[in-house]
C-alpha atoms as a PDB file:
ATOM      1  CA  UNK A   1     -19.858 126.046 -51.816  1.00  0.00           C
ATOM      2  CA  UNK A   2     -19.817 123.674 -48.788  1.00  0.00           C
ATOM      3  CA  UNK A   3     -21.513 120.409 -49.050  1.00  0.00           C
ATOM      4  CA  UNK A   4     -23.789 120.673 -46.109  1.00  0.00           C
ATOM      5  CA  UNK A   5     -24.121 123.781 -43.744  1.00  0.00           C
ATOM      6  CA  UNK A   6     -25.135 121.941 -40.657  1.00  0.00           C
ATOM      7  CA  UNK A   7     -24.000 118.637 -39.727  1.00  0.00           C
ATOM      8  CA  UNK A   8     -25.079 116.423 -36.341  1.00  0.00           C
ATOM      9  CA  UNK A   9     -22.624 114.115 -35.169  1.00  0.00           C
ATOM     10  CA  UNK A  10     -24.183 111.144 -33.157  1.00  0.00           C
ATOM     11  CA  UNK A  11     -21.707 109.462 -30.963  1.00  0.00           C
ATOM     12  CA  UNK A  12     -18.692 111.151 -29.732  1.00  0.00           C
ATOM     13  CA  UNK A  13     -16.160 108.778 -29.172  1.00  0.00           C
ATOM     14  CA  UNK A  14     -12.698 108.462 -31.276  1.00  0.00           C
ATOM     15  CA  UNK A  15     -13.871 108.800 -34.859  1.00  0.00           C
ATOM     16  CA  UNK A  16     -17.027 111.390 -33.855  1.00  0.00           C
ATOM     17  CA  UNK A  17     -14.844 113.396 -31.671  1.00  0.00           C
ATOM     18  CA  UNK A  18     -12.096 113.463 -34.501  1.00  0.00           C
ATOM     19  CA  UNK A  19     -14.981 114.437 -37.236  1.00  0.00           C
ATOM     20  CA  UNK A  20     -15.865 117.422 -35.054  1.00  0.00           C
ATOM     21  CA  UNK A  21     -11.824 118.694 -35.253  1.00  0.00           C
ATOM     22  CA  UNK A  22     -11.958 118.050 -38.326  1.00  0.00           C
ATOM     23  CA  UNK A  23     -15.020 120.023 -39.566  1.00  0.00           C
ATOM     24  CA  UNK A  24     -13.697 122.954 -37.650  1.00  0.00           C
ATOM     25  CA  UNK A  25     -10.693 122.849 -39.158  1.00  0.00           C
ATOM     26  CA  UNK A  26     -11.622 122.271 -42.892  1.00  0.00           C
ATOM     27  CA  UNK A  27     -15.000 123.906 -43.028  1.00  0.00           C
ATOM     28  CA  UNK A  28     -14.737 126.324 -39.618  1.00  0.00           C
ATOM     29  CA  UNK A  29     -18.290 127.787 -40.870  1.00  0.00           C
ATOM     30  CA  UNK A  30     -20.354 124.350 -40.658  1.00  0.00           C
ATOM     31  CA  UNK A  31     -22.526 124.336 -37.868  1.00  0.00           C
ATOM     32  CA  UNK A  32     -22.248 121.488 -35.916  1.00  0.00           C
ATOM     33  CA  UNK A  33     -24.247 119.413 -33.306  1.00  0.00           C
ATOM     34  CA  UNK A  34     -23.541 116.597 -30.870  1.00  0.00           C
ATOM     35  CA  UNK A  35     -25.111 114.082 -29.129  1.00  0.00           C
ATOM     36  CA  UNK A  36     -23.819 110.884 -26.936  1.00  0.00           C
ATOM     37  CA  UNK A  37     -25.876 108.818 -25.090  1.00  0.00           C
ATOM     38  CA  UNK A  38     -23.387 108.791 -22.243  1.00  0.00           C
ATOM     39  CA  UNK A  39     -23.625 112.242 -19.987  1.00  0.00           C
ATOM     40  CA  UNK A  40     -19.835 111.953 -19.003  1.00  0.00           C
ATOM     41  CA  UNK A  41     -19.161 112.039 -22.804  1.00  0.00           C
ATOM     42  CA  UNK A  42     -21.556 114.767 -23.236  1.00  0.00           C
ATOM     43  CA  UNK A  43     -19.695 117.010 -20.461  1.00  0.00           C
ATOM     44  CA  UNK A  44     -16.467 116.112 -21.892  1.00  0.00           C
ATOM     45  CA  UNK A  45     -17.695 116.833 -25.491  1.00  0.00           C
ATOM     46  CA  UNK A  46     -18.977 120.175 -24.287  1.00  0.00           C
ATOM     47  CA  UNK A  47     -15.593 121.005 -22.108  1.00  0.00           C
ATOM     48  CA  UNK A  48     -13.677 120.439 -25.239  1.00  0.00           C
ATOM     49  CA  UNK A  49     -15.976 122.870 -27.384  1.00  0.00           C
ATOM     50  CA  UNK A  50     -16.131 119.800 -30.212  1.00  0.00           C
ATOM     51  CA  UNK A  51     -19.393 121.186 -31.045  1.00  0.00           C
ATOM     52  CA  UNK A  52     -22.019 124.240 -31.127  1.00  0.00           C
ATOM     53  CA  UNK A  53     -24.050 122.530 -29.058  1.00  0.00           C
ATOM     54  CA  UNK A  54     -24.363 119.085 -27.076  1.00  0.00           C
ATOM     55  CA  UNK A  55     -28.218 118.141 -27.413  1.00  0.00           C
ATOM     56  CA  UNK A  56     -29.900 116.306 -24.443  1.00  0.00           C
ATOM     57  CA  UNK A  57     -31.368 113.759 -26.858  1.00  0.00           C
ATOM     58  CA  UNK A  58     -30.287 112.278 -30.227  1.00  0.00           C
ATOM     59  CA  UNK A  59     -33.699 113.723 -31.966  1.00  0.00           C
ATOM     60  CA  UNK A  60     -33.074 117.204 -30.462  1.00  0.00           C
ATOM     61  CA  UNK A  61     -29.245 117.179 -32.153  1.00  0.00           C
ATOM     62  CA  UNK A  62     -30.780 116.216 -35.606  1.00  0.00           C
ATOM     63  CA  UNK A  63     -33.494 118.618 -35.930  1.00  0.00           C
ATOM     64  CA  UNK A  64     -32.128 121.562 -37.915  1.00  0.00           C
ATOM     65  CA  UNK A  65     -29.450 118.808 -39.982  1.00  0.00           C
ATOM     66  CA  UNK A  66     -28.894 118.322 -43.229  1.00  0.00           C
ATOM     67  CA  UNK A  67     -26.254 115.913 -43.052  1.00  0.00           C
ATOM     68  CA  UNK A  68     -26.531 113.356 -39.663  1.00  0.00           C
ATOM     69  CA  UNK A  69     -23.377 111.359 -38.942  1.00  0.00           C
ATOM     70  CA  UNK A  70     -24.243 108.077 -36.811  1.00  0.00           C
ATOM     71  CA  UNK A  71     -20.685 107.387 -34.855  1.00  0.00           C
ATOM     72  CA  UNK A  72     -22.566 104.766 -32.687  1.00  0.00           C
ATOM     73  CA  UNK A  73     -20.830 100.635 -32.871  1.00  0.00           C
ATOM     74  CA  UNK A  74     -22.924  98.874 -35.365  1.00  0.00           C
ATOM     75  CA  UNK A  75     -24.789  97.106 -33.231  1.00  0.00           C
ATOM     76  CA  UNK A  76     -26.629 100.439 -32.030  1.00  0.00           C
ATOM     77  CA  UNK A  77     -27.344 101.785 -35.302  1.00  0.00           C
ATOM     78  CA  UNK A  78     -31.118 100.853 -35.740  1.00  0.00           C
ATOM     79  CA  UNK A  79     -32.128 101.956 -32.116  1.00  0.00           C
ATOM     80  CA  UNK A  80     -30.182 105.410 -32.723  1.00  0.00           C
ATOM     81  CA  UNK A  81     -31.750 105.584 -36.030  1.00  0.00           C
ATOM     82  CA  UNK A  82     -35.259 104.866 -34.505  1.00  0.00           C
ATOM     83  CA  UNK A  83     -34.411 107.420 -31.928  1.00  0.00           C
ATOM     84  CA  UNK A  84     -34.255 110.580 -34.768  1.00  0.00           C
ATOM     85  CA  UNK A  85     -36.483 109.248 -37.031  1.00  0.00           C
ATOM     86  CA  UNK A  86     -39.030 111.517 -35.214  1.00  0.00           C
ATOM     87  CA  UNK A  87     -37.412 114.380 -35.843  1.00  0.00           C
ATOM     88  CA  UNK A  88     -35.323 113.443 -38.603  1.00  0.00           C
ATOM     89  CA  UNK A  89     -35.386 116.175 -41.577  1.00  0.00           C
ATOM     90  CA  UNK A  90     -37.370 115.091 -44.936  1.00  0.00           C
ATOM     91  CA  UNK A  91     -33.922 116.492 -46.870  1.00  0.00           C
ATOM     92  CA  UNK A  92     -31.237 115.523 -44.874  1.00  0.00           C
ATOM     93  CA  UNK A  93     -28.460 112.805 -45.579  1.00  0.00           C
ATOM     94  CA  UNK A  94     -27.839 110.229 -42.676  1.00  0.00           C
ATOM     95  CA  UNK A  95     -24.687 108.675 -42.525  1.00  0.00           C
ATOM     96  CA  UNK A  96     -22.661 106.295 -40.569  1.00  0.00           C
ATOM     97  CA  UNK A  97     -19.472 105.585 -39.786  1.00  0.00           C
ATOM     98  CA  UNK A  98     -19.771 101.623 -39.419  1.00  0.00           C
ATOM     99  CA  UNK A  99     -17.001  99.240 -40.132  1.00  0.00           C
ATOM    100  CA  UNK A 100     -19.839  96.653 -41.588  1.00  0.00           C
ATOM    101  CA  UNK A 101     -22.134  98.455 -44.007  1.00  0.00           C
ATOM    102  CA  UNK A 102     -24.654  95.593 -45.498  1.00  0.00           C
ATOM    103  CA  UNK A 103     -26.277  94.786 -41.874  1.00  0.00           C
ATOM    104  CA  UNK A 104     -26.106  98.693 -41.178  1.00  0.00           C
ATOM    105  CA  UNK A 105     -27.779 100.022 -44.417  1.00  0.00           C
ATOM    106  CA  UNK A 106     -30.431  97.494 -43.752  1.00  0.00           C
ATOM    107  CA  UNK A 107     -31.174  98.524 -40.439  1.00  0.00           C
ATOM    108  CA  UNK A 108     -31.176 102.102 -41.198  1.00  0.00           C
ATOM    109  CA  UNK A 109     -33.621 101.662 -44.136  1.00  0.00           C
ATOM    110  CA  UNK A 110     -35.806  99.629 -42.042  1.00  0.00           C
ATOM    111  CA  UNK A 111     -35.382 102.297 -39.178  1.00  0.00           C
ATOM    112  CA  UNK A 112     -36.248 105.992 -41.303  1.00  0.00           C
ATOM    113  CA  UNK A 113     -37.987 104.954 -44.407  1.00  0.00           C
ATOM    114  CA  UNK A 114     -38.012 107.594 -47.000  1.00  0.00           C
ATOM    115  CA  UNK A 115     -34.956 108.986 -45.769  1.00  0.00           C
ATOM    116  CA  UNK A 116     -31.926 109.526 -48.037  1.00  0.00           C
ATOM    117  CA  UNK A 117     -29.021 107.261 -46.413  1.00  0.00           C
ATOM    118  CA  UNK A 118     -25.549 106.830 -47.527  1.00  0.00           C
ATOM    119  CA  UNK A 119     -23.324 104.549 -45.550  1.00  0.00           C
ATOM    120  CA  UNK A 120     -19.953 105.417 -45.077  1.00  0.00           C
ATOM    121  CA  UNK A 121     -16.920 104.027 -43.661  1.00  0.00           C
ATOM    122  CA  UNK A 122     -13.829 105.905 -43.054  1.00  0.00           C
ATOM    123  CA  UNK A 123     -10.901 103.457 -42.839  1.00  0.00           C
ATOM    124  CA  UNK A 124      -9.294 105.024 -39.695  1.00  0.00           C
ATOM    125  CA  UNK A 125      -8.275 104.997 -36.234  1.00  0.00           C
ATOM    126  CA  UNK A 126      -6.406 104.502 -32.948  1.00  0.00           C
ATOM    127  CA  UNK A 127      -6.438 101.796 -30.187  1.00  0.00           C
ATOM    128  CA  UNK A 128      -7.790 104.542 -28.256  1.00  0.00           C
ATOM    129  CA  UNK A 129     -11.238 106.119 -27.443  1.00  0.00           C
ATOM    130  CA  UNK A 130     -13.273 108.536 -25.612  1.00  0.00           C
ATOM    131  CA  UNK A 131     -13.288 112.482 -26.826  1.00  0.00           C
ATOM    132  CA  UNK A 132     -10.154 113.185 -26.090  1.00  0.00           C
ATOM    133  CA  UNK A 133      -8.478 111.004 -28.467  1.00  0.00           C
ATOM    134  CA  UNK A 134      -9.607 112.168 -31.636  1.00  0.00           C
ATOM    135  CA  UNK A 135      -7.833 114.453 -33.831  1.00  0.00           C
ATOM    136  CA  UNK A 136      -8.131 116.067 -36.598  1.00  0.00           C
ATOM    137  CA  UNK A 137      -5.900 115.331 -39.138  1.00  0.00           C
ATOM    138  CA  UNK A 138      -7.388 111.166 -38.256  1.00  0.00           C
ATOM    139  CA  UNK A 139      -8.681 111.214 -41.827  1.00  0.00           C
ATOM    140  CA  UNK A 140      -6.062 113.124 -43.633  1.00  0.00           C
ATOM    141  CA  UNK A 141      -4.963 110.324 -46.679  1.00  0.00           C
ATOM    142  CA  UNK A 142      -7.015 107.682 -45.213  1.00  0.00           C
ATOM    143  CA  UNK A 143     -10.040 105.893 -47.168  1.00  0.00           C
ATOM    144  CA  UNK A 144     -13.016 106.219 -46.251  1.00  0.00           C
ATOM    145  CA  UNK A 145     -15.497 104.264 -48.269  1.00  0.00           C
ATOM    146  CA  UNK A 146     -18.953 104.822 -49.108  1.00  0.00           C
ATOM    147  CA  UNK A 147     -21.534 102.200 -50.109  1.00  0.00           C
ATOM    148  CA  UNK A 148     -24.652 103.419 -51.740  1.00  0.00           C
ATOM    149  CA  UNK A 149     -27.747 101.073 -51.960  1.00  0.00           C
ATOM    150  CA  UNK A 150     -28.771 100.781 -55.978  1.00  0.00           C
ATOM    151  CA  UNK A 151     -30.689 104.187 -57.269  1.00  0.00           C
ATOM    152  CA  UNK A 152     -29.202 105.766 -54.268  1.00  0.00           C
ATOM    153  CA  UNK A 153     -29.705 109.707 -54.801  1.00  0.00           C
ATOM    154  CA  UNK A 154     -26.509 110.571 -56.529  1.00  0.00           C
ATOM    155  CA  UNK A 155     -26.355 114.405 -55.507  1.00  0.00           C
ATOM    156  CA  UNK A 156     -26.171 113.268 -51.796  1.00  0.00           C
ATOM    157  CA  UNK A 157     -23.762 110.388 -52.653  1.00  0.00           C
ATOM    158  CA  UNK A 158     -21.468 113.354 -54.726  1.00  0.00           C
ATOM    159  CA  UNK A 159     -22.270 115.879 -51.647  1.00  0.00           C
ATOM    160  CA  UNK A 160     -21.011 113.276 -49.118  1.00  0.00           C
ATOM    161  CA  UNK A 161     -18.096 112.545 -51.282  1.00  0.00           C
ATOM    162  CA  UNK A 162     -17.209 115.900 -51.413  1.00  0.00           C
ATOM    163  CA  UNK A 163     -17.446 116.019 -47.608  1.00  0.00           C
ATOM    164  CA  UNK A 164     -15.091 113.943 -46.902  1.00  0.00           C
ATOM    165  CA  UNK A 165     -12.685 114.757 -49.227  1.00  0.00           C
ATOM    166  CA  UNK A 166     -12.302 117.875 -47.533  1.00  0.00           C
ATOM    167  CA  UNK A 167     -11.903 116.253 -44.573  1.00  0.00           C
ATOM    168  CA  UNK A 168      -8.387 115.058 -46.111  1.00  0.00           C
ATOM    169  CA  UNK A 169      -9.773 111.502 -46.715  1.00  0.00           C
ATOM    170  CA  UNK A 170     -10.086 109.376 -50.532  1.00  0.00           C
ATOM    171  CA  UNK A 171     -13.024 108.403 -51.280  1.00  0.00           C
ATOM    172  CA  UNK A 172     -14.047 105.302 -52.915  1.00  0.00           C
ATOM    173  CA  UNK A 173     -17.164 103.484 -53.893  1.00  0.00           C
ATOM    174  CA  UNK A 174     -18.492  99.884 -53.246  1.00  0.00           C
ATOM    175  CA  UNK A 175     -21.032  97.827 -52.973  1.00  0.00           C
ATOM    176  CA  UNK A 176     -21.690  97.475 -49.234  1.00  0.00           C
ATOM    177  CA  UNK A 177     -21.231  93.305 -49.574  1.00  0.00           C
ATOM    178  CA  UNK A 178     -18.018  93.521 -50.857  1.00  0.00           C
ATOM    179  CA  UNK A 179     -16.859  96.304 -48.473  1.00  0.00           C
ATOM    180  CA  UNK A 180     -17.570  93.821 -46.016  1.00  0.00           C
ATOM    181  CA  UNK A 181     -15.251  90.879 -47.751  1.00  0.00           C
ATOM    182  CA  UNK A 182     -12.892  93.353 -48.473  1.00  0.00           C
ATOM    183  CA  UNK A 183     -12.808  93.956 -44.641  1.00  0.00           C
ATOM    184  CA  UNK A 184     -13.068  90.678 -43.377  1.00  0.00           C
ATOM    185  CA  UNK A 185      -9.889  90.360 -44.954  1.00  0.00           C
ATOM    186  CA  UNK A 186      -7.891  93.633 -43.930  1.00  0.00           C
ATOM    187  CA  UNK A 187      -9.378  94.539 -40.398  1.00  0.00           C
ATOM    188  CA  UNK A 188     -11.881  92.201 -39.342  1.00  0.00           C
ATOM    189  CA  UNK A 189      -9.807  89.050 -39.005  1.00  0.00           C
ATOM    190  CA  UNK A 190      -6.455  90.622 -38.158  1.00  0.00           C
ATOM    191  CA  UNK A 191      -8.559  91.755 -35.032  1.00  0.00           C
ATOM    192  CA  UNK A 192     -10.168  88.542 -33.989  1.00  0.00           C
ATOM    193  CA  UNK A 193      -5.974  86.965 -34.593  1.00  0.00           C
ATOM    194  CA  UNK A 194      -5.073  89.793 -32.719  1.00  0.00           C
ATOM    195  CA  UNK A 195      -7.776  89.221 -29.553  1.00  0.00           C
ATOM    196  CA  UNK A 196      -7.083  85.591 -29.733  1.00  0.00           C
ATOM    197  CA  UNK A 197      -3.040  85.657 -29.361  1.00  0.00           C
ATOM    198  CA  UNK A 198      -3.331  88.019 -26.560  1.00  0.00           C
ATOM    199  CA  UNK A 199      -5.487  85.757 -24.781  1.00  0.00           C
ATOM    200  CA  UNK A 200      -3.749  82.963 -25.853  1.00  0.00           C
ATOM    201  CA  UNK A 201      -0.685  84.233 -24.330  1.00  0.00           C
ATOM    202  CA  UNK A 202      -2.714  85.700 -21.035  1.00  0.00           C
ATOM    203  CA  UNK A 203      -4.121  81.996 -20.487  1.00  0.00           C
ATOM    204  CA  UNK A 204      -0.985  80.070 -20.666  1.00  0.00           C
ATOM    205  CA  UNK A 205      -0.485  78.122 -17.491  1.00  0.00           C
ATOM    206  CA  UNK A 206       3.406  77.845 -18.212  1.00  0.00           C
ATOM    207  CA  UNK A 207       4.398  81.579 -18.535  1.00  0.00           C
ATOM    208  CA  UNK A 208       3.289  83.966 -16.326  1.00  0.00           C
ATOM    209  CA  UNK A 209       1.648  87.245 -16.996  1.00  0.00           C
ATOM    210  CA  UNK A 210       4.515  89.320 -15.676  1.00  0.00           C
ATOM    211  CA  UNK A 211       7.065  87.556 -18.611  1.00  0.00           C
ATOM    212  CA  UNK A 212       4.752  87.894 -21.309  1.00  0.00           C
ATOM    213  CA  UNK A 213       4.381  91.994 -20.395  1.00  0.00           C
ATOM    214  CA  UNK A 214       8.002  91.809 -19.495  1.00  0.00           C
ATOM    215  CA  UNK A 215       9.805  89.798 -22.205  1.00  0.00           C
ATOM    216  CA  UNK A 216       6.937  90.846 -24.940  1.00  0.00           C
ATOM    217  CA  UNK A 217       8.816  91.494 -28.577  1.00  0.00           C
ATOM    218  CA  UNK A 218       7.375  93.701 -31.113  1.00  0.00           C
ATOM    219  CA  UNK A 219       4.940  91.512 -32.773  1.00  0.00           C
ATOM    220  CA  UNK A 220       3.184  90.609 -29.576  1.00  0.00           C
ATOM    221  CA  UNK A 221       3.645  94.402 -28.802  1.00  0.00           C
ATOM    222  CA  UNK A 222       1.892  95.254 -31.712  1.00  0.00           C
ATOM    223  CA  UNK A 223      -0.899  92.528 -31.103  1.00  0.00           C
ATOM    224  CA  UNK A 224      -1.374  94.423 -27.758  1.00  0.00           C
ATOM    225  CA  UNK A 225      -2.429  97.289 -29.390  1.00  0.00           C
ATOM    226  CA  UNK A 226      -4.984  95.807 -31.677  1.00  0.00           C
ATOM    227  CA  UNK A 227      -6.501  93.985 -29.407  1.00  0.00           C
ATOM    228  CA  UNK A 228      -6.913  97.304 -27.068  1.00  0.00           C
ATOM    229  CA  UNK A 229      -9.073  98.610 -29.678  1.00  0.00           C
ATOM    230  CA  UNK A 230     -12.988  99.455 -27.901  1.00  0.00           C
ATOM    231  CA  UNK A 231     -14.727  95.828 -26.952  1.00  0.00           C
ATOM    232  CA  UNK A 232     -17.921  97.000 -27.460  1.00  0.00           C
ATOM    233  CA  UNK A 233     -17.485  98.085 -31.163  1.00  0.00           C
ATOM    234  CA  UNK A 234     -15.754  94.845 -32.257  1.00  0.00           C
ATOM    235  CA  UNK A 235     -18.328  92.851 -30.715  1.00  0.00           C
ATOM    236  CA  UNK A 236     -20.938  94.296 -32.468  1.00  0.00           C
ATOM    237  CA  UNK A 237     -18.593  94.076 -35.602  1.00  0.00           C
ATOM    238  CA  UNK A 238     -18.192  90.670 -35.637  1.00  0.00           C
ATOM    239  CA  UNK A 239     -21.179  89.809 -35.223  1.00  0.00           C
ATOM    240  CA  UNK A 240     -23.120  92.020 -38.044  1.00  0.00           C
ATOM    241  CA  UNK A 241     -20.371  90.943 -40.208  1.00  0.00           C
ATOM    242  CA  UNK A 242     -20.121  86.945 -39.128  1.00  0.00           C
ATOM    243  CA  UNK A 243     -20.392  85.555 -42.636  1.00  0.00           C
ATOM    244  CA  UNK A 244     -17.790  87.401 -44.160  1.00  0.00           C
ATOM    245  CA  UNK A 245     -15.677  86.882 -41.000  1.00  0.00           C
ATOM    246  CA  UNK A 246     -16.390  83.234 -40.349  1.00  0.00           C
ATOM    247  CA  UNK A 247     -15.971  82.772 -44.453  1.00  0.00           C
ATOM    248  CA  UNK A 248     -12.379  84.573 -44.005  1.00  0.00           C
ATOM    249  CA  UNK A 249     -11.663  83.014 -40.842  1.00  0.00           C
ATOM    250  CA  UNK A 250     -11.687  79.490 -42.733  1.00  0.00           C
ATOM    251  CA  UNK A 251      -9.753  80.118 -45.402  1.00  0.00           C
ATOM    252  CA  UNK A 252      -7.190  81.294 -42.710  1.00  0.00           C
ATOM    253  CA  UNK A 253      -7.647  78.219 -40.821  1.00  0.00           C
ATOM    254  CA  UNK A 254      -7.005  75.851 -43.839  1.00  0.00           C
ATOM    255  CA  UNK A 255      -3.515  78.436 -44.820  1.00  0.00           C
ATOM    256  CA  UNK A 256      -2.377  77.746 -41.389  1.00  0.00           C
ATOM    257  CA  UNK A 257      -3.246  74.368 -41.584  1.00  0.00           C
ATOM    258  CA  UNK A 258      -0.906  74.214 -44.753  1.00  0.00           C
ATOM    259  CA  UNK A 259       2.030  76.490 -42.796  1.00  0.00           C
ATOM    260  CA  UNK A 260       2.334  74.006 -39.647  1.00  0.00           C
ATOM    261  CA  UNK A 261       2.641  71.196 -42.112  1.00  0.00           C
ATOM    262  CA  UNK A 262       5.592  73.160 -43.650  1.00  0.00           C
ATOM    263  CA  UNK A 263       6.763  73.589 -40.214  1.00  0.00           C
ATOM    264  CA  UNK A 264       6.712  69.871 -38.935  1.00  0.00           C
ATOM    265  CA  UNK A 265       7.846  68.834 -42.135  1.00  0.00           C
ATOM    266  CA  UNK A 266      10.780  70.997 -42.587  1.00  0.00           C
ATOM    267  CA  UNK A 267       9.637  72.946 -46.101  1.00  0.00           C
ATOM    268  CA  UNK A 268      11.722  76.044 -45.665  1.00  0.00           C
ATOM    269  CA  UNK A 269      10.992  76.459 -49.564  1.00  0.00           C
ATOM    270  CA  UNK A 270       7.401  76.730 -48.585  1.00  0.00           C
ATOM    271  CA  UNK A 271       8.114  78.786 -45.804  1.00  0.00           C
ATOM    272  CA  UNK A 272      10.633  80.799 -47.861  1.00  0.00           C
ATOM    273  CA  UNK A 273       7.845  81.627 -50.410  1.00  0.00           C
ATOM    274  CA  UNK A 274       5.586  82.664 -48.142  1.00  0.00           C
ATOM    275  CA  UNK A 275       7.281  85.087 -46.293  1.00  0.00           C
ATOM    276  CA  UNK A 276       8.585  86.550 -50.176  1.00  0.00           C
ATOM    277  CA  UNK A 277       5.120  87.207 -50.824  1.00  0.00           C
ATOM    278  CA  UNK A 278       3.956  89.042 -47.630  1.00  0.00           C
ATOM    279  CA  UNK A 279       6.834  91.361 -48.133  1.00  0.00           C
ATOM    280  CA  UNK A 280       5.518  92.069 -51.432  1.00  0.00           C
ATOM    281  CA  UNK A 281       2.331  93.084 -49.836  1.00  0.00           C
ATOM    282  CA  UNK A 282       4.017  95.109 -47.071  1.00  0.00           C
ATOM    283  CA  UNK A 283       5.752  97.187 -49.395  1.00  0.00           C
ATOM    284  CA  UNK A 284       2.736  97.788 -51.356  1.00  0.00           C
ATOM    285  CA  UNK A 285       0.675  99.199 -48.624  1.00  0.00           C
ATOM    286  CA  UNK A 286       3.574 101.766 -47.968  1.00  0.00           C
ATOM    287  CA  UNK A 287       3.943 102.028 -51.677  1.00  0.00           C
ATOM    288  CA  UNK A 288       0.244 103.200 -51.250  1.00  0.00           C
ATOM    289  CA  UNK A 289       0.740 105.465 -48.330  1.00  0.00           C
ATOM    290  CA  UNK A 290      -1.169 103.497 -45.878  1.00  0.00           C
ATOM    291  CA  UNK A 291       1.673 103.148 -43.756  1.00  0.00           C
ATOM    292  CA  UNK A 292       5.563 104.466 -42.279  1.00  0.00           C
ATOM    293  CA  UNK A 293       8.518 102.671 -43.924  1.00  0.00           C
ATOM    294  CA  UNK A 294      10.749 104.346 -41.698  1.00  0.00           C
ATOM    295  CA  UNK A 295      12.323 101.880 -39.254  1.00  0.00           C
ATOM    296  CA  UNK A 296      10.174 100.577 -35.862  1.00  0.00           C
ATOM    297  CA  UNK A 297       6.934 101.581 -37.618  1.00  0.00           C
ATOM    298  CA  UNK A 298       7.905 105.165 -37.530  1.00  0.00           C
ATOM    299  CA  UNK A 299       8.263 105.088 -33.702  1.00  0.00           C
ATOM    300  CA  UNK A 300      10.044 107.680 -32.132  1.00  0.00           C
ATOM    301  CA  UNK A 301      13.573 106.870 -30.442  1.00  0.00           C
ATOM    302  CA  UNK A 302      14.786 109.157 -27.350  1.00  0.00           C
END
């Protein structure tokens, strides 16, 4: 038996877009319905068939739901949420797909009281955006982390669970504060280095744009692509998840602190140790299947 029959997808960018291709490939009898509060995304949505039906309004895509996926940056989530509460309904599960869950669940409770919310973050994606770059398979092995509020309903919390497990993802459960650490750590900050080298490099006076895009080496390469990741989404990121981030981004500053002392004073022990360890955690994450140990990252070679 399916977990939910009809689901709404609200926002469809990257990871709504790639929900929809998923859902028809794992579940092909789920109805499904789409909103986007942009009308180019809408057409484009409705040109690529991602959905039943494009809705005119994000209270006219919910109204027959029983599972409503918010795919909206984090920053939008209470206005959306206001938007459907009208016709929001009484037994159906919203949902999110937020990268920051403690300011989200807040704003959703606030937003449809009464209603039965589970937050939800599926640890995936691209650099890119836009309909046509989801996919479906975006989920397949991934995480995707849900954070129940205490006495949640644990039914919907096992029928969301179930959802996405047949959307290829594994599930865990947290607490939504320490999701947010826990991603201050892993996405959060190596986005805001990311941003911040780029610009770095973009600024400086004594290279010119052309070398650094010319002469760029894989790190900065890589750094590219991070910080090419949707501006509007890790705006709104940072700041619903500032604390965490700013907490994170000091105990950085104090470890690099300690690293360009190593550096001007010649500690290639220290140096040497640290590097060791980082390995360590690189081969872990491939060890966990969170990554390609082939050579280049997996890229292809002509």
């Amino acid at each position: 038996m399916l977990p939910f029959a009809r689901v709404s997808i609200i926002g469809l960018g990257l990871i709504g877009s790639s929900i929809a291709r998923a859902v028809r490939a794992h579940m092909p009898t789920v109805a499904l319905a789409g909103y986007d509060a942009s009308a180019d995304v809408r057409d484009a949505a409705s040109a690529l068939g991602l959905t039943d039906d494009i809705a005119d309004s994000a209270g006219a895509a919910v109204t027959d739901a029983d599972l409503v996926i918010l795919c909206v940056p984090v920053g939008a989530m209470a206005g959306v949420a206001a938007e459907i509460a009208g016709d929001l309904p009484a037994d159906a599960v919203v949902s999110d797909v937020g990268s920051s869950k403690a300011g989200v669940a807040k704003a959703l409770a606030e937003a449809l009281p009464g209603a039965t919310i589970i937050p939800a973050h599926p640890v995936a994606g691209t650099e890119n955006s836009g309909p046509e770059a989801g996919f479906a398979s975006l989920f397949h092995d991934r995480y995707c982390i849900l954070t129940p509020a205490e006495g949640a309903d644990r039914l919907a919390v096992a029928r969301l669970a179930d959802f996405w497990t047949r959307l290829g993802a594994r599930v865990e459960t947290m607490e939504a504060g320490h999701h947010d650490l826990v991603l201050a750590v892993t996405s959060h900050l190596p986005h805001l280095i990311a941003y911040t080298i780029v610009g770095t490099a973009s600024d400086l006076e004594a290279v010119t744009r052309s070398e650094v895009i010319k002469y760029s080496a894989g790190g900065f390469r890589d750094f590219t692509r991070i910080a090419a990741s949707d501006p509007t989404m890790w705006r709104d990121v940072f700041l619903a998840n500032k604390d965490a981030v700013l907490e994170m981004l000091q105990r950085f500053s104090e470890d690099l602190s300690a690293l360009q002392r190593a550096i001007r004073w010649g500690d290639g022990d220290a140096l040497f140790d640290l590097f060791t360890r980082t390995r360590a955690v690189r081969r872990s994450i491939i060890e966990e299947g969170q990554d390609d140990s082939r050579p280049d990252f997996g890229r292809l070679h002509d």
